[in-house]
N, C-alpha and C. Protein backbone atom coordinates (compact mmCIF):
# COMPACT_ATOMS: atom_id res chain seq x y z
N UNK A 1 86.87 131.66 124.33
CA UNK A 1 85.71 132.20 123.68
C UNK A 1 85.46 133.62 124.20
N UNK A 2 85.36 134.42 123.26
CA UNK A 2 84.98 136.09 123.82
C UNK A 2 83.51 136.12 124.14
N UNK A 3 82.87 136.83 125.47
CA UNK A 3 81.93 137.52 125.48
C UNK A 3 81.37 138.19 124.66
N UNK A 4 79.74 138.50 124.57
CA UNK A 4 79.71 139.44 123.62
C UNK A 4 79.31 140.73 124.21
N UNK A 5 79.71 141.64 123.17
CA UNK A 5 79.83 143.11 123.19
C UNK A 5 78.43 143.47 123.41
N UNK A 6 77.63 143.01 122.88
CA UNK A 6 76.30 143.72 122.80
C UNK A 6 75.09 142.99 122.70
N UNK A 7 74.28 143.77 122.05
CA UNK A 7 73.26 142.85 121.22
C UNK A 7 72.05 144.30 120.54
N UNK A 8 71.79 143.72 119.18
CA UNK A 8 70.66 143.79 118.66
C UNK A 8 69.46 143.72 118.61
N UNK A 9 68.61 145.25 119.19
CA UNK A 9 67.58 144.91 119.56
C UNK A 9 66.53 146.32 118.68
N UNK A 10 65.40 146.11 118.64
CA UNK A 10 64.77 147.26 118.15
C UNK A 10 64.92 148.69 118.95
N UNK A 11 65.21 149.40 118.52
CA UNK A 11 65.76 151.24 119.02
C UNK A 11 66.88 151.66 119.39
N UNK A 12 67.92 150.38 119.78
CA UNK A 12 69.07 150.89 119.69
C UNK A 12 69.83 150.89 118.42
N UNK A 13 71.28 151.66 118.67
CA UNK A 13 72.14 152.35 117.96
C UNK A 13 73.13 151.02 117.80
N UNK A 14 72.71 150.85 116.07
CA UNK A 14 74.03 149.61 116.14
C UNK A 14 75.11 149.43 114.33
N UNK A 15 76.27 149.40 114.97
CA UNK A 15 77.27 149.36 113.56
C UNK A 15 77.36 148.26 113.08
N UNK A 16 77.60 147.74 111.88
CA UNK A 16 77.90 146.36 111.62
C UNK A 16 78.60 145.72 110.56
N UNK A 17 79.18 145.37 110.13
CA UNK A 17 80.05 144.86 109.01
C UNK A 17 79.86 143.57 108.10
N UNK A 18 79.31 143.47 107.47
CA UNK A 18 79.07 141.76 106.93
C UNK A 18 80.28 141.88 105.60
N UNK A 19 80.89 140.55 105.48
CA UNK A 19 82.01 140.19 105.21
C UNK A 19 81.77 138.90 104.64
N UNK A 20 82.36 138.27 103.81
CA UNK A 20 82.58 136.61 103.56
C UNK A 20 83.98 136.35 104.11
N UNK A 21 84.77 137.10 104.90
CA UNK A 21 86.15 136.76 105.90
C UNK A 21 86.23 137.66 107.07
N UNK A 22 87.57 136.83 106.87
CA UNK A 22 87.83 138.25 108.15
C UNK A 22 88.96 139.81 107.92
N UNK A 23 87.71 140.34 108.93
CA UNK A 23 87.95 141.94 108.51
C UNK A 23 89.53 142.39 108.26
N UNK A 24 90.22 141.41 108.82
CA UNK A 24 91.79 142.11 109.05
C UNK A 24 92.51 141.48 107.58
N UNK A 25 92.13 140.46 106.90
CA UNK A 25 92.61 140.20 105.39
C UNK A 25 92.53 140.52 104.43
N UNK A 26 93.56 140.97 103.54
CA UNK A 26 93.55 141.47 102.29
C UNK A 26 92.36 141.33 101.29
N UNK A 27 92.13 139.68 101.69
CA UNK A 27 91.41 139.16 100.74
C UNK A 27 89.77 139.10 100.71
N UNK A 28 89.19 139.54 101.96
CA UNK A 28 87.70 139.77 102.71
C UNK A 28 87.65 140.70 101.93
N UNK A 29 86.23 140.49 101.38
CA UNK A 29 85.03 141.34 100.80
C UNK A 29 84.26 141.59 101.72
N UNK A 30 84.00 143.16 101.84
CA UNK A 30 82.97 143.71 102.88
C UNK A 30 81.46 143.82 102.00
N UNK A 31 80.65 142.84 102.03
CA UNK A 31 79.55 142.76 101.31
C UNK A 31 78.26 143.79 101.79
N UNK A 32 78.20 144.15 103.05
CA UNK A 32 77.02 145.00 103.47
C UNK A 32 77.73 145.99 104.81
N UNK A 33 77.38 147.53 105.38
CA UNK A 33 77.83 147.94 105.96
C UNK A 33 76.46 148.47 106.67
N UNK A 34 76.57 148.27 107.86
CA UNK A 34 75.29 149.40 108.93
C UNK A 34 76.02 150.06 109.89
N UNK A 35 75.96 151.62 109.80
CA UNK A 35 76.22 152.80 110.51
C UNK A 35 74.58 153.21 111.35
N UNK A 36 74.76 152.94 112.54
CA UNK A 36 73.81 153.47 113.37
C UNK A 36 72.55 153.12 112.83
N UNK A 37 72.54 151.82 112.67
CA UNK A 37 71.55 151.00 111.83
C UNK A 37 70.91 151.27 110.32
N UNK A 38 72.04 151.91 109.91
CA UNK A 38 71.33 152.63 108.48
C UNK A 38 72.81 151.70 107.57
N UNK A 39 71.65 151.17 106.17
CA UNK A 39 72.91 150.69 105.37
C UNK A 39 73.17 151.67 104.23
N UNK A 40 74.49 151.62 103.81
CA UNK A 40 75.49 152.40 103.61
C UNK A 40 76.08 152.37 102.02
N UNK A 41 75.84 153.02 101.53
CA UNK A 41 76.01 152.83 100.00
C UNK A 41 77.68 152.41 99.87
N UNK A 42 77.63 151.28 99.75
CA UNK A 42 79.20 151.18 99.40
C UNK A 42 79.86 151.22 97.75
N UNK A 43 79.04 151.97 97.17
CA UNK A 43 79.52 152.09 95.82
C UNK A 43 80.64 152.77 95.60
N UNK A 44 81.27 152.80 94.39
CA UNK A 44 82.38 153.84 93.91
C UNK A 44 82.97 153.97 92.76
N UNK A 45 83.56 154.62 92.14
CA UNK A 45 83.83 154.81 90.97
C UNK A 45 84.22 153.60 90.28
N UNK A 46 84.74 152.71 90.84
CA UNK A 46 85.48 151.24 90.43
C UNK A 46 84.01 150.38 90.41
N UNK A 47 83.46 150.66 91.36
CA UNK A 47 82.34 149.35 91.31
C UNK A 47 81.40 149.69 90.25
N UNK A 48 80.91 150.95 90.23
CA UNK A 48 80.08 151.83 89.06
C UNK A 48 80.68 151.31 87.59
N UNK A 49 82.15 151.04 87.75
CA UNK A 49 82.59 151.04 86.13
C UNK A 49 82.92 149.59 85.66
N UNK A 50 82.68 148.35 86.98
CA UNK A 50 83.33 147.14 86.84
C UNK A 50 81.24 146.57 86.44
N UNK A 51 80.43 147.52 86.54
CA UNK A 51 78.65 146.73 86.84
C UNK A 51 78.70 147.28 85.02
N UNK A 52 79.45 148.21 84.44
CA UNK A 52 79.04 148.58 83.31
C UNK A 52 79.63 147.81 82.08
N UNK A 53 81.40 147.49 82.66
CA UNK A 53 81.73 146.42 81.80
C UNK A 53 80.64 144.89 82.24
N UNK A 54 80.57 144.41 82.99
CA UNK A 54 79.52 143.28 83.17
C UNK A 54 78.52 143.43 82.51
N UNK A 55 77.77 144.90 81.95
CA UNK A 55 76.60 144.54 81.45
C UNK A 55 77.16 144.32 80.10
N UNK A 56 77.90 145.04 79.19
CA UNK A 56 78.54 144.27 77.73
C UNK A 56 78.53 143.26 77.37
């Protein structure tokens, strides 16, 4: 079992990754991203154009 690295607390500086797998597989969707506790627009030209066919 690994130690942990850190922890989450109010005022510190923290990165974070939320996923439904794991980060190292092809097949993991990175569902939410926090950079220095700020979340992170993960949009992009593909996701912009895959929300527009869905609305049709």
């Amino acid at each position: 079992m690994r130690s942990p690295l850190g922890s989450l607390e109010k005022g510190k500086a923290a990165n974070i990754v939320l996923s439904d797998g794991d980060l190292l597989e092809t097949r993991t969707n990175i569902k939410k991203v926090y950079v220095d506790g700020r979340d992170c627009d993960l949009s992009n030209k593909y996701t912009e154009l895959l929300e527009k066919v869905k609305k049709k």
